[in-house]
Structure formats: C-alpha cells, structure tokens
C-alpha atoms as a PDB file:
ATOM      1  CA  UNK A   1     -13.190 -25.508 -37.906  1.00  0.00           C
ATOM      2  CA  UNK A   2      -9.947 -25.681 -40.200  1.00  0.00           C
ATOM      3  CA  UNK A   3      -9.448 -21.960 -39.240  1.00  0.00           C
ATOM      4  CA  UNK A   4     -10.238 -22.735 -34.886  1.00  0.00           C
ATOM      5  CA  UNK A   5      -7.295 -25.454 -35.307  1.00  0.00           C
ATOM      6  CA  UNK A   6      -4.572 -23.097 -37.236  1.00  0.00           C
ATOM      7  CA  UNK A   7      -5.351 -20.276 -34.565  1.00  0.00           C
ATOM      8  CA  UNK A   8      -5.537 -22.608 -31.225  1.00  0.00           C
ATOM      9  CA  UNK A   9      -2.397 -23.864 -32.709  1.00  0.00           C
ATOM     10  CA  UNK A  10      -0.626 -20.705 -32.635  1.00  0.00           C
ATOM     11  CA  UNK A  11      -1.412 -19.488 -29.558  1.00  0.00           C
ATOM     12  CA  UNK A  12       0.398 -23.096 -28.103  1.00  0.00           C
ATOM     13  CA  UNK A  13       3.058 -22.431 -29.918  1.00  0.00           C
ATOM     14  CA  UNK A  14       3.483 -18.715 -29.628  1.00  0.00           C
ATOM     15  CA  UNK A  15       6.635 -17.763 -27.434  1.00  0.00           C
ATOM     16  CA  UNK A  16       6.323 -15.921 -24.039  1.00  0.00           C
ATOM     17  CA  UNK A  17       7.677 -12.392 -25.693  1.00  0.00           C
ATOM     18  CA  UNK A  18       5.618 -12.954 -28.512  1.00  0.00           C
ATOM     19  CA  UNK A  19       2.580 -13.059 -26.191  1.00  0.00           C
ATOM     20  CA  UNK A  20       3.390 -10.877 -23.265  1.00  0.00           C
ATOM     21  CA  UNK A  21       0.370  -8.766 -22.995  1.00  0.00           C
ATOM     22  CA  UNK A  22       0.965  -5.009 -23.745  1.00  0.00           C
ATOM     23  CA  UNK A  23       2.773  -2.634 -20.864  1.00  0.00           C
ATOM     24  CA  UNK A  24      -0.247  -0.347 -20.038  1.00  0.00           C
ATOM     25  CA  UNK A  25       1.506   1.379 -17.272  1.00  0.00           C
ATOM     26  CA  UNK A  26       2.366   5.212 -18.014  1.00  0.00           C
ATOM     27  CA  UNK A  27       4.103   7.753 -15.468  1.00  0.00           C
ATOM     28  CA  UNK A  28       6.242  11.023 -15.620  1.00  0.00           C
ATOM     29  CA  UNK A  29       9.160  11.032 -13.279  1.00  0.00           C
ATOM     30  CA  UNK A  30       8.761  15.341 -13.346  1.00  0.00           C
ATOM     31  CA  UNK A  31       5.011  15.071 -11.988  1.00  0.00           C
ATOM     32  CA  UNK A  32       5.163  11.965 -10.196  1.00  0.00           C
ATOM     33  CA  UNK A  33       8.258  12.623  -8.009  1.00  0.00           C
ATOM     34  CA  UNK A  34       7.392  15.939  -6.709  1.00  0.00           C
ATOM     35  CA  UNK A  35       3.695  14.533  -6.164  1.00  0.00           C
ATOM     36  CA  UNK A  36       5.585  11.527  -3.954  1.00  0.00           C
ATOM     37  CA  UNK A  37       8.268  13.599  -2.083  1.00  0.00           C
ATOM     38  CA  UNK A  38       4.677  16.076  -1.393  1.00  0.00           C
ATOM     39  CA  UNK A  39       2.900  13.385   0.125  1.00  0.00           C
ATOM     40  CA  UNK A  40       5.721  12.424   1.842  1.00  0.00           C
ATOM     41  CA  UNK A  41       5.931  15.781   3.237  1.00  0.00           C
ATOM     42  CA  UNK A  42       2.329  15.697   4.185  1.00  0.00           C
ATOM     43  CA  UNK A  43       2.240  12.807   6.321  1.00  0.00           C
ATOM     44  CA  UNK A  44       5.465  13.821   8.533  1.00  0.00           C
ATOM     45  CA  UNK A  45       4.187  17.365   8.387  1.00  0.00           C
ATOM     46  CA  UNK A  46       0.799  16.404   9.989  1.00  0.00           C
ATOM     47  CA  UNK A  47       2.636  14.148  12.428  1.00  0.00           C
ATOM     48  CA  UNK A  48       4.307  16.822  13.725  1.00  0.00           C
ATOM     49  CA  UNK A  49       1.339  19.349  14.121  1.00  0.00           C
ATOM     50  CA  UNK A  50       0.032  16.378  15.908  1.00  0.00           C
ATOM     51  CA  UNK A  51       2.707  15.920  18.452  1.00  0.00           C
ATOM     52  CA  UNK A  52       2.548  20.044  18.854  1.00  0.00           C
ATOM     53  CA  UNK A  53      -1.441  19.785  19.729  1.00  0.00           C
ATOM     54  CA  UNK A  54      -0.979  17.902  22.997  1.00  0.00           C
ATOM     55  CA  UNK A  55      -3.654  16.013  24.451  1.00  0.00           C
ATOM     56  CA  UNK A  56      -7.185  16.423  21.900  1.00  0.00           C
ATOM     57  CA  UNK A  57     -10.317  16.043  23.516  1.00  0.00           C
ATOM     58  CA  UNK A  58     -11.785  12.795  21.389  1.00  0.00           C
ATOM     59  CA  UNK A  59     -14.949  13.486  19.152  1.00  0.00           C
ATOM     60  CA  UNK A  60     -15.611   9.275  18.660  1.00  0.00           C
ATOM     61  CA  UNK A  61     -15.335   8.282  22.316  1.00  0.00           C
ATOM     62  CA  UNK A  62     -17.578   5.331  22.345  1.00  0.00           C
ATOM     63  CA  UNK A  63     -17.889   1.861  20.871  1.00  0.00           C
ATOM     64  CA  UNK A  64     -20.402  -0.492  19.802  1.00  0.00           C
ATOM     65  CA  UNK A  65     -21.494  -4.287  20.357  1.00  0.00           C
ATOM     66  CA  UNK A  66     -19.554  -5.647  17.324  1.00  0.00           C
ATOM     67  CA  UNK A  67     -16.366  -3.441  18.048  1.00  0.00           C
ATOM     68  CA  UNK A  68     -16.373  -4.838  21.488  1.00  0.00           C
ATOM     69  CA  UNK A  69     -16.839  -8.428  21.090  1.00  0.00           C
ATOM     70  CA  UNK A  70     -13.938  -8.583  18.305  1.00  0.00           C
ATOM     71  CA  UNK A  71     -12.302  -7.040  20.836  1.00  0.00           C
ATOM     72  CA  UNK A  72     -12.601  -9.273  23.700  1.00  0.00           C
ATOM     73  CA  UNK A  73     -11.973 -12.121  21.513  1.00  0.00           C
ATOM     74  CA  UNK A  74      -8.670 -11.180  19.520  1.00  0.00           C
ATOM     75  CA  UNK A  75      -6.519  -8.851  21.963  1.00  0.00           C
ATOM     76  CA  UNK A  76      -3.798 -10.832  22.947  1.00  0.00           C
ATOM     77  CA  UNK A  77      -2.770 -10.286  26.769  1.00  0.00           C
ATOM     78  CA  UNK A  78       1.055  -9.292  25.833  1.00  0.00           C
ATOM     79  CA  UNK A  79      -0.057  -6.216  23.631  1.00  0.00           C
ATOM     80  CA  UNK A  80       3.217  -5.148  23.255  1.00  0.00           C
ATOM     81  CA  UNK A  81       4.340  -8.318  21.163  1.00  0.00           C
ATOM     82  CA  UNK A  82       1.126  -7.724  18.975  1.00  0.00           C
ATOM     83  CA  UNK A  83       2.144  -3.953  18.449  1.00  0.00           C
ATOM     84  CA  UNK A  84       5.471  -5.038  17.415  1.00  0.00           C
ATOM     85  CA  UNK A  85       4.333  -8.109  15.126  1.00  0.00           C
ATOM     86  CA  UNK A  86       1.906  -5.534  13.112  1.00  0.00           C
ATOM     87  CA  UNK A  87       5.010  -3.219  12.695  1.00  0.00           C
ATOM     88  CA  UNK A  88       7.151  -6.118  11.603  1.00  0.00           C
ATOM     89  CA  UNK A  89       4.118  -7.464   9.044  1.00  0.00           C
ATOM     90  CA  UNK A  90       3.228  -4.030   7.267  1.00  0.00           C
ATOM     91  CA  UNK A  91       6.890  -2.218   7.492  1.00  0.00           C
ATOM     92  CA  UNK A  92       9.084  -5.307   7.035  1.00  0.00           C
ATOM     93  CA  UNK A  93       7.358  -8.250   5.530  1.00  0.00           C
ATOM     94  CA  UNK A  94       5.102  -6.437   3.380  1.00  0.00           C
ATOM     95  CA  UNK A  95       7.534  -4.293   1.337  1.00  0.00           C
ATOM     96  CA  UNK A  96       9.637  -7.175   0.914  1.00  0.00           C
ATOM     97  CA  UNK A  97       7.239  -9.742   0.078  1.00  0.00           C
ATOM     98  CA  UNK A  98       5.499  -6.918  -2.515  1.00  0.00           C
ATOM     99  CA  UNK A  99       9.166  -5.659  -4.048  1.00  0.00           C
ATOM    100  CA  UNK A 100      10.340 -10.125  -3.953  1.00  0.00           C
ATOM    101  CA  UNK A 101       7.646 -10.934  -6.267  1.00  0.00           C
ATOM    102  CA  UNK A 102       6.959  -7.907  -8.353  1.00  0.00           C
ATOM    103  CA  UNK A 103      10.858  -8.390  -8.665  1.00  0.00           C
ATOM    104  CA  UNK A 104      10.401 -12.038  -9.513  1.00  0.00           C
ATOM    105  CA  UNK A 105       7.492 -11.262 -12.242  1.00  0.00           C
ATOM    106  CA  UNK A 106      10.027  -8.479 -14.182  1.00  0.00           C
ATOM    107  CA  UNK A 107      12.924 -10.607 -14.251  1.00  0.00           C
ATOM    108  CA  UNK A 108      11.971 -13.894 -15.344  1.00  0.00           C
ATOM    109  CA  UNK A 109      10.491 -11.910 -18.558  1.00  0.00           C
ATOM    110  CA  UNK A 110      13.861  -9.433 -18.813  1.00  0.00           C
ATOM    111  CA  UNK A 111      12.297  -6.165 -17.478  1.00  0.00           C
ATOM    112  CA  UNK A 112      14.181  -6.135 -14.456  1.00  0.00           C
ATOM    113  CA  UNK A 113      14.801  -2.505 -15.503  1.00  0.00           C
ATOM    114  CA  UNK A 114      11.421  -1.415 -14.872  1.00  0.00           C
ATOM    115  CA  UNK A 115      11.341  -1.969 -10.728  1.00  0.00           C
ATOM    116  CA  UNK A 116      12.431   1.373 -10.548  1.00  0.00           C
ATOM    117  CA  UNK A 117       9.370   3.239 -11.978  1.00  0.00           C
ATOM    118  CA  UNK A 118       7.431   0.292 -10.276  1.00  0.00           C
ATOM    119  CA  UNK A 119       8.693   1.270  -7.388  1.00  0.00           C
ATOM    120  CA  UNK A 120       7.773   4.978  -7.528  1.00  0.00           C
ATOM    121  CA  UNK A 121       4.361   4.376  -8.232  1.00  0.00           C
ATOM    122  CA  UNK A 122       3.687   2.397  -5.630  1.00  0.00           C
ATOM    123  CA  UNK A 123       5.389   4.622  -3.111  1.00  0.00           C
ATOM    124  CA  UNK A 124       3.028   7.181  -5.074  1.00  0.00           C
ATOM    125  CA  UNK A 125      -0.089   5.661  -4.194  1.00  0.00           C
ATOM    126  CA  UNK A 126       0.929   4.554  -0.292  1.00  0.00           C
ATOM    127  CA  UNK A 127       1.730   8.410   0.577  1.00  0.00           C
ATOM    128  CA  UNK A 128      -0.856   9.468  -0.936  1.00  0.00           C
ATOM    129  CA  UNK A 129      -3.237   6.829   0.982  1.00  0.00           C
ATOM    130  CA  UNK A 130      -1.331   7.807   3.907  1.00  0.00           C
ATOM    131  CA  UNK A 131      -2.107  11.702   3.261  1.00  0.00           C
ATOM    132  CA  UNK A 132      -5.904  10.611   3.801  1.00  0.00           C
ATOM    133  CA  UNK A 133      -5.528   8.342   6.527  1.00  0.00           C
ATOM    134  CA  UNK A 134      -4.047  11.114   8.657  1.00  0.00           C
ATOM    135  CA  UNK A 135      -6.599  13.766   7.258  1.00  0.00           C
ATOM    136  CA  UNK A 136      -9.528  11.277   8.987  1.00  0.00           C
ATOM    137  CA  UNK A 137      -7.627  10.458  11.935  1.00  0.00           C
ATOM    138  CA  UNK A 138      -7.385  14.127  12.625  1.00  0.00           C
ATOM    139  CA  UNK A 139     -11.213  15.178  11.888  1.00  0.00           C
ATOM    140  CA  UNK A 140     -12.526  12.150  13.701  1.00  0.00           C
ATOM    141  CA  UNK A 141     -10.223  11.752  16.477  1.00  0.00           C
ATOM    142  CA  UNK A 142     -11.479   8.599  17.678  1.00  0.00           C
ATOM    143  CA  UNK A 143     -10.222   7.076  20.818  1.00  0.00           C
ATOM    144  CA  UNK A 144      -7.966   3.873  20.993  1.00  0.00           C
ATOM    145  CA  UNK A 145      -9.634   0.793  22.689  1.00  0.00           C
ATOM    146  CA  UNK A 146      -6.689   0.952  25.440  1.00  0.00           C
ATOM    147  CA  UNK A 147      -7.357   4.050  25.940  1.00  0.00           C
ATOM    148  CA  UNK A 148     -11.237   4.237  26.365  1.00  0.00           C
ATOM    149  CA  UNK A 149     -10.386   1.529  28.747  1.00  0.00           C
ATOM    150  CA  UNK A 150      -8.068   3.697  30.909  1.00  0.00           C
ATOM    151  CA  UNK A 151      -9.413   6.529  33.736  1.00  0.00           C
ATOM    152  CA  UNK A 152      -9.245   9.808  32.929  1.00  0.00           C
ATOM    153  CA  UNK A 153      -6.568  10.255  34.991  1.00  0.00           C
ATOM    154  CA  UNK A 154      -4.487   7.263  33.319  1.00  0.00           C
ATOM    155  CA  UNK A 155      -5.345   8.792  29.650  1.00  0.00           C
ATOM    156  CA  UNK A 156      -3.061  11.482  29.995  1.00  0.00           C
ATOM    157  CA  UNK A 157      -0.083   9.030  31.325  1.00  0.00           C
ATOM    158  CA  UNK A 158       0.353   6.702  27.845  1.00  0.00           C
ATOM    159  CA  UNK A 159       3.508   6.766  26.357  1.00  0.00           C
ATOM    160  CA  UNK A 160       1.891   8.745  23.057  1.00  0.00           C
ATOM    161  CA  UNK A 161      -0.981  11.372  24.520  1.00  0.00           C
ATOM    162  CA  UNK A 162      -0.930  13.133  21.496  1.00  0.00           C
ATOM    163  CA  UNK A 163      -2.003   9.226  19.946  1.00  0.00           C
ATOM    164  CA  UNK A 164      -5.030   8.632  22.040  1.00  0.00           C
ATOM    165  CA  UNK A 165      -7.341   9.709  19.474  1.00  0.00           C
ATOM    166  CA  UNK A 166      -6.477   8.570  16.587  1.00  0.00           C
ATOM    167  CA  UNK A 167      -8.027   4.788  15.922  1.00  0.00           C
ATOM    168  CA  UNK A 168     -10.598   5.612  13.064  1.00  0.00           C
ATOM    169  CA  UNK A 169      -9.229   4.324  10.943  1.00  0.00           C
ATOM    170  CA  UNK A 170      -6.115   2.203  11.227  1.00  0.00           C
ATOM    171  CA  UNK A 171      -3.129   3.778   9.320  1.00  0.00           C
ATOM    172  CA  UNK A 172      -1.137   0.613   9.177  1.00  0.00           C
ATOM    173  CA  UNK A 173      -3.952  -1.119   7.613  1.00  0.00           C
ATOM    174  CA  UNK A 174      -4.274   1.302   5.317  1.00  0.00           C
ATOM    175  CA  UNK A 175      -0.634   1.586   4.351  1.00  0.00           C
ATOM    176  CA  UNK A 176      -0.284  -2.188   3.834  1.00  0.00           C
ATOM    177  CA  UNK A 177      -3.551  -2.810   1.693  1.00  0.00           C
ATOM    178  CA  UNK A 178      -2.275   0.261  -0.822  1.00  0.00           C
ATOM    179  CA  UNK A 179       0.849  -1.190  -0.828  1.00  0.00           C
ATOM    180  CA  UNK A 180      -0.098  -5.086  -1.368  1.00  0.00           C
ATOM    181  CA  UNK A 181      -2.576  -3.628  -3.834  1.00  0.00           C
ATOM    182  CA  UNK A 182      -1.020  -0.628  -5.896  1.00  0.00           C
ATOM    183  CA  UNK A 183       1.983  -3.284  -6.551  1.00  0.00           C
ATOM    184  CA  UNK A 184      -0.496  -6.172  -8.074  1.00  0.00           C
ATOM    185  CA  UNK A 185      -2.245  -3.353 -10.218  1.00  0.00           C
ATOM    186  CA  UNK A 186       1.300  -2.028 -11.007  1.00  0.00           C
ATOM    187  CA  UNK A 187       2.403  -5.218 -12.341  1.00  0.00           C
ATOM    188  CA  UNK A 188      -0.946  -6.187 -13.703  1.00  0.00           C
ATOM    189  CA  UNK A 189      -0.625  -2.954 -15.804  1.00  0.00           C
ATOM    190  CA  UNK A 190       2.681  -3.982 -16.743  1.00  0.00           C
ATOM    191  CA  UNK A 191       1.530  -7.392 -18.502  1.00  0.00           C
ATOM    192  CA  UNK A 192       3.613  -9.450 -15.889  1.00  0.00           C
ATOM    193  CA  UNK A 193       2.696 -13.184 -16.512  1.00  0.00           C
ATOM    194  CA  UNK A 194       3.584 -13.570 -12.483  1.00  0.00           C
ATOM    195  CA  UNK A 195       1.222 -10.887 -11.809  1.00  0.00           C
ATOM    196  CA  UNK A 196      -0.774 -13.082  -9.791  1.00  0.00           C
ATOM    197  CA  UNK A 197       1.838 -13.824  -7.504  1.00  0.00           C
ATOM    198  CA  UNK A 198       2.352 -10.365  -6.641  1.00  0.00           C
ATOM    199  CA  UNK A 199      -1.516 -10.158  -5.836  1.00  0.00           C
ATOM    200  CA  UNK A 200      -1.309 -13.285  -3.809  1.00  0.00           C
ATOM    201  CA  UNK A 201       1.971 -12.563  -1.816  1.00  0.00           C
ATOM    202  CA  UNK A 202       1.016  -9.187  -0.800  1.00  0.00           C
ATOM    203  CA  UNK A 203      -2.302  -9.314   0.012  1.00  0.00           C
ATOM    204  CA  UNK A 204      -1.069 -12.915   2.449  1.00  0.00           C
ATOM    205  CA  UNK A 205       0.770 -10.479   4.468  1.00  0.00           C
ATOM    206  CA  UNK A 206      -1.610  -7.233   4.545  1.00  0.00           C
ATOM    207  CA  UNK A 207      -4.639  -9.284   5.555  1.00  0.00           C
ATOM    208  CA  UNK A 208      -2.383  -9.923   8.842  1.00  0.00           C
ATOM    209  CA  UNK A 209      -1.950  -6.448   9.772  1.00  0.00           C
ATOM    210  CA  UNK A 210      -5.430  -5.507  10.657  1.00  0.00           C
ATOM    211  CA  UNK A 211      -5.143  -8.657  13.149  1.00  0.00           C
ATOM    212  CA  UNK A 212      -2.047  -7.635  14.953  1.00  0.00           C
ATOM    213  CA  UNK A 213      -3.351  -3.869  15.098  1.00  0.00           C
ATOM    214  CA  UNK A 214      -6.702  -5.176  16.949  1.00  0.00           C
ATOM    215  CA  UNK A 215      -5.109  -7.752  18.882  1.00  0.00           C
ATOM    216  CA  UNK A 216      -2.465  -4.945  20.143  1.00  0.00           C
ATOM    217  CA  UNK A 217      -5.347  -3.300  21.145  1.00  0.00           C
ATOM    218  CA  UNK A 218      -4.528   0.252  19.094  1.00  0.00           C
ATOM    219  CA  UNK A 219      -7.602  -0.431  17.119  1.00  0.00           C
ATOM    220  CA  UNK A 220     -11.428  -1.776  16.559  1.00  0.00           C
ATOM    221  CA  UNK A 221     -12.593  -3.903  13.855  1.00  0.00           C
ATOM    222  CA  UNK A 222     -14.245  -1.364  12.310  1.00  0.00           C
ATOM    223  CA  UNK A 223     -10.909   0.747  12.379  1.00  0.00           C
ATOM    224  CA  UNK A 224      -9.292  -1.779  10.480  1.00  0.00           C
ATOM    225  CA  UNK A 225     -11.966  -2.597   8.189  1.00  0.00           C
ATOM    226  CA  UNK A 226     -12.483   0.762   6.878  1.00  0.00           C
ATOM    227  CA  UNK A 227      -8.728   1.169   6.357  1.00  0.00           C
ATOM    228  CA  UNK A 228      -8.341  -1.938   4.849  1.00  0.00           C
ATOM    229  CA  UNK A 229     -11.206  -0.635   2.240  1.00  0.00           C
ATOM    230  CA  UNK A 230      -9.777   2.807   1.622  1.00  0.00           C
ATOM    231  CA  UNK A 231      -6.186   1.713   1.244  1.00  0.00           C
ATOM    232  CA  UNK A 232      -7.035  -0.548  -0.730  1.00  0.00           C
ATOM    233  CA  UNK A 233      -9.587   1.902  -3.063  1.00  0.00           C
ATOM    234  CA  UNK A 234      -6.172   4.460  -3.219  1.00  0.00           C
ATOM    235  CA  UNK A 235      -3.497   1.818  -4.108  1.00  0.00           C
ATOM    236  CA  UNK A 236      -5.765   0.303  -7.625  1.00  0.00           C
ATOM    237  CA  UNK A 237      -7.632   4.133  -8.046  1.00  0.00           C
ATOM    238  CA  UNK A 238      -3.848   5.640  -8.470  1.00  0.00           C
ATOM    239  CA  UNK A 239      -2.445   3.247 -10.787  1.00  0.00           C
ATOM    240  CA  UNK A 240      -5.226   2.255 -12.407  1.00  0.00           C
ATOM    241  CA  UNK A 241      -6.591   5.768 -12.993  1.00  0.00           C
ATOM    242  CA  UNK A 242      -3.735   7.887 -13.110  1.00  0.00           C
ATOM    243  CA  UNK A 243      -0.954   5.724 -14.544  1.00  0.00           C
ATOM    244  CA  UNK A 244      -3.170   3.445 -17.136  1.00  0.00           C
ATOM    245  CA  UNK A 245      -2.219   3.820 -20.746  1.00  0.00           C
ATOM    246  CA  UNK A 246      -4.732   3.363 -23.363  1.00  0.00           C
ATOM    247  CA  UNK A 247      -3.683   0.113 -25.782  1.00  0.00           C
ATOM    248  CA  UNK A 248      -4.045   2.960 -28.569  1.00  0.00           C
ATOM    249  CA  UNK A 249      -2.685   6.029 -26.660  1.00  0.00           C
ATOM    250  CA  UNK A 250       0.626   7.099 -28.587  1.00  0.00           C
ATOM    251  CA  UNK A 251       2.769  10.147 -28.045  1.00  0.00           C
ATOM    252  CA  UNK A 252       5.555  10.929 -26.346  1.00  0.00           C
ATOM    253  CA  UNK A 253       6.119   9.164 -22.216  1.00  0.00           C
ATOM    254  CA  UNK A 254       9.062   9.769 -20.023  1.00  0.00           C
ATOM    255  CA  UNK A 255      10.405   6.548 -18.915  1.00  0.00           C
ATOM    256  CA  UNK A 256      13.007   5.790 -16.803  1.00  0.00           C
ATOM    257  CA  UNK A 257      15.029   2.469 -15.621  1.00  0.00           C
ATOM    258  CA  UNK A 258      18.212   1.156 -14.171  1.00  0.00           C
ATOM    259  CA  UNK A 259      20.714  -0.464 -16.657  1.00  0.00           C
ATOM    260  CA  UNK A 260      23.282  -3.192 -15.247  1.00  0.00           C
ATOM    261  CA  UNK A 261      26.959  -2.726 -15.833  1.00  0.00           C
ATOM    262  CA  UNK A 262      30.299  -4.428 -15.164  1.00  0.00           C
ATOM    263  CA  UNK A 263      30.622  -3.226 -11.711  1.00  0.00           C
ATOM    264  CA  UNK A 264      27.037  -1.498 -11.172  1.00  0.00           C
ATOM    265  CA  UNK A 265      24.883   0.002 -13.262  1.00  0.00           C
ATOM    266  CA  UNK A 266      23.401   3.526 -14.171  1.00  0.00           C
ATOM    267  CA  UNK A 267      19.841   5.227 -14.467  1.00  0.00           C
ATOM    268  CA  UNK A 268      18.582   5.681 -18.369  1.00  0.00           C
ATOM    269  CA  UNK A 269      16.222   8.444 -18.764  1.00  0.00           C
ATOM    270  CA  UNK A 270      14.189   9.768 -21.815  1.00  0.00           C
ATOM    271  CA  UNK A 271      11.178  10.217 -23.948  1.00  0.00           C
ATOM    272  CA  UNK A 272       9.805   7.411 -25.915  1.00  0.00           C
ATOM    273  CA  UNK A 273       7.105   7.182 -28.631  1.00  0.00           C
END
C-alpha cells in the first residue's frame, strides 16, 4: 500500500514535460514530399483527363428508397447556398479549425516547431485520399441526384457536363474526414496533451460537410457515407501505419522544423538519433 501512495504521489506531482507521453510520429521529408507533390499531381492530372472526356455515359444511373428519402428531406430549395456552405466548411473552416488546434496543442507544450512536419503529413494523407476518391469516381461514374432528375436533353446543359457522373462517392467528404482525422492521429502520435481537441474540433466541422453536399443536391447519402468512411480509413491508415514509430525503434530520422528569429525565422533540417 506504502509503495501505491509513493507512486500515485508522483504521478500528481510529476511536471507536464516530465510526463508528456513519447513523440511516436516518424517521417522523411525526401520520401514524403515527392509522395505529396505526386498525389498532388494525381488529383489535378485526373481532373483534367476528366474535363478532356466530355460528357460519360453513367454506369450507376439509378437510386434507391433510402437515397431518395434523405434526399427529399435534406435538399435545401436554394442549392446554390448549400454548394457554397460545403465549400466554405471543408476548404475554409476545416483547415483552419484542424491547423488552430493542432497549433494550440504544440504550443502550449513548446513544440510549436513541429507544425511544419505536422502539416506535411496531413497534406500526405488528404492527397493521397483524394488520389482514391477520384480513381472511384471515375470507374463508377455515378450520376448526381440533380442530374438524374434532369431530361436527357437538360443533362448535357449543366454548368459541369464532364461532372454529371461523378457522385459515388463524395470527394469533399472524403477530403474533410482525412483531414479532421489524419490531424487528430498526427497529434495523437505526437503525445499532444490537447490532442483531444484536435479530434473534437475537426471532426465538428467534417461531420457538416456530408450535409451541405446532400442538401446541395451534388450527392446521396450513401455518397457521403462511404466517403466519410474511406477518408476517414486513409487519414488514421497513413499516419498511423506509415508514420508510427515504435517506443523502442532507434536509428537515425530526418526531422525537420521552423525556428523563430528576431525578425522571422528559418527551417532546421537534419538527422537525429
């Protein structure tokens, strides 16, 4: 009992650095940059082919009774307000409410230097959800709810044709669950004590993205569903698979980080054991 007392004692008294849980997080700025900046690539590359192809015949024209009655019940009659609040949530609100916090969690332990490698993996695992997002919409080439509502005529006449087919599933969704997720298993990884609140803020604003992409009428429930699942599978399986560190691993890690100075600062880079 003597001994329970001493060590609950000193675990009430230990200070915050002496019980910050260990950094777990690993990268390489000479794989994972090119693999980022490839990614990148990929998505704007299959954009374009896209836009090239014209019109595509759609191989998922039809819906079902679950699809349909979400749909009657949450598209808002102004769909163009809806299409811009979904870009607002996931391309606005999201990245700042995921870099606010994860920002918040490094500095109030002095680690501020480490958003930049943060940052990269997390832009990491949202290109490459974003790589598999477009590979699906491409092979399924399911039509848009606004669309399958529209005459065949009227289907050629939308402002994107070469966007008709590509609902299943929703790449917004995807993008903001890998984000709101890769940066809570980023910071997680990382030992944050405010790791939590990255978690919490960014998964608040993804969960409103499928909403506004459904109630703008560009998607089904099952669209957004399914994207929230696989962005959310990419943004923990990168980090968590691919960037975990071993509490025992040792050898040599490239690490990287911005330094303040009197009148900016400057980029450190090396190897570390």
């Amino acid at each position: 009992m003597r001994r329970l007392v001493l060590a609950l004692t000193a675990l009430i008294v230990t200070s915050p650095s002496e019980a910050r849980a260990e950094d777990l997080l690993k990268y390489d700025v000479r794989i994972d940059v090119p693999v980022t900046l490839l990614a990148t690539g990929g998505i704007v590359g299959s954009e374009l082919w896209r836009k090239s192809q014209g019109v595509n015949e759609c191989r998922w024209c039809g819906s079902n009774a679950l699809d349909e009655a979400v749909r009657e019940r949450w598209r808002w009659s102004d769909d163009h307000a809806a299409n811009w609040a979904s870009d607002i949530a996931g391309f606005g609100a999201l990245p700042l409410a995921a870099a606010g916090t994860m920002a918040f969690a490094a500095r109030r332990e002095e680690r501020l230097g480490e958003m930049l490698s943060n940052v990269l993996i997390v832009t990491e695992s949202t290109m490459l959800a974003g790589n598999l997002s477009q590979t699906v919409k491409i092979t399924v080439r399911r039509e848009r709810p606004f669309v399958h509502a529209l005459s065949q005529e009227d289907k050629a006449r939308t402002a994107k044709p070469h966007d008709n087919n590509a609902s299943f599933y929703s790449g917004h969704v995807s993008f903001a669950f890998a984000l709101a997720v890769s940066s809570g298993t980023v910071a997680t990884l990382r030992g944050y004590e405010a790791a939590p609140w990255v978690w919490g803020g960014g998964l608040a604003v993804a969960a409103s993205v499928p909403y506004f992409r459904m109630a703008a009428d560009r998607h089904y429930f099952t669209d957004g569903m399914a994207g929230a699942v696989v962005g959310s599978g990419v943004g923990f399986a990168v980090p968590y698979f691919f960037h975990r560190r071993r509490a025992d691993e040792t050898g040599p890690r490239m690490r990287i980080a911005f330094l303040p100075a009197p009148g900016g600062g400057r980029i450190s880079a090396g190897m570390t054991w």
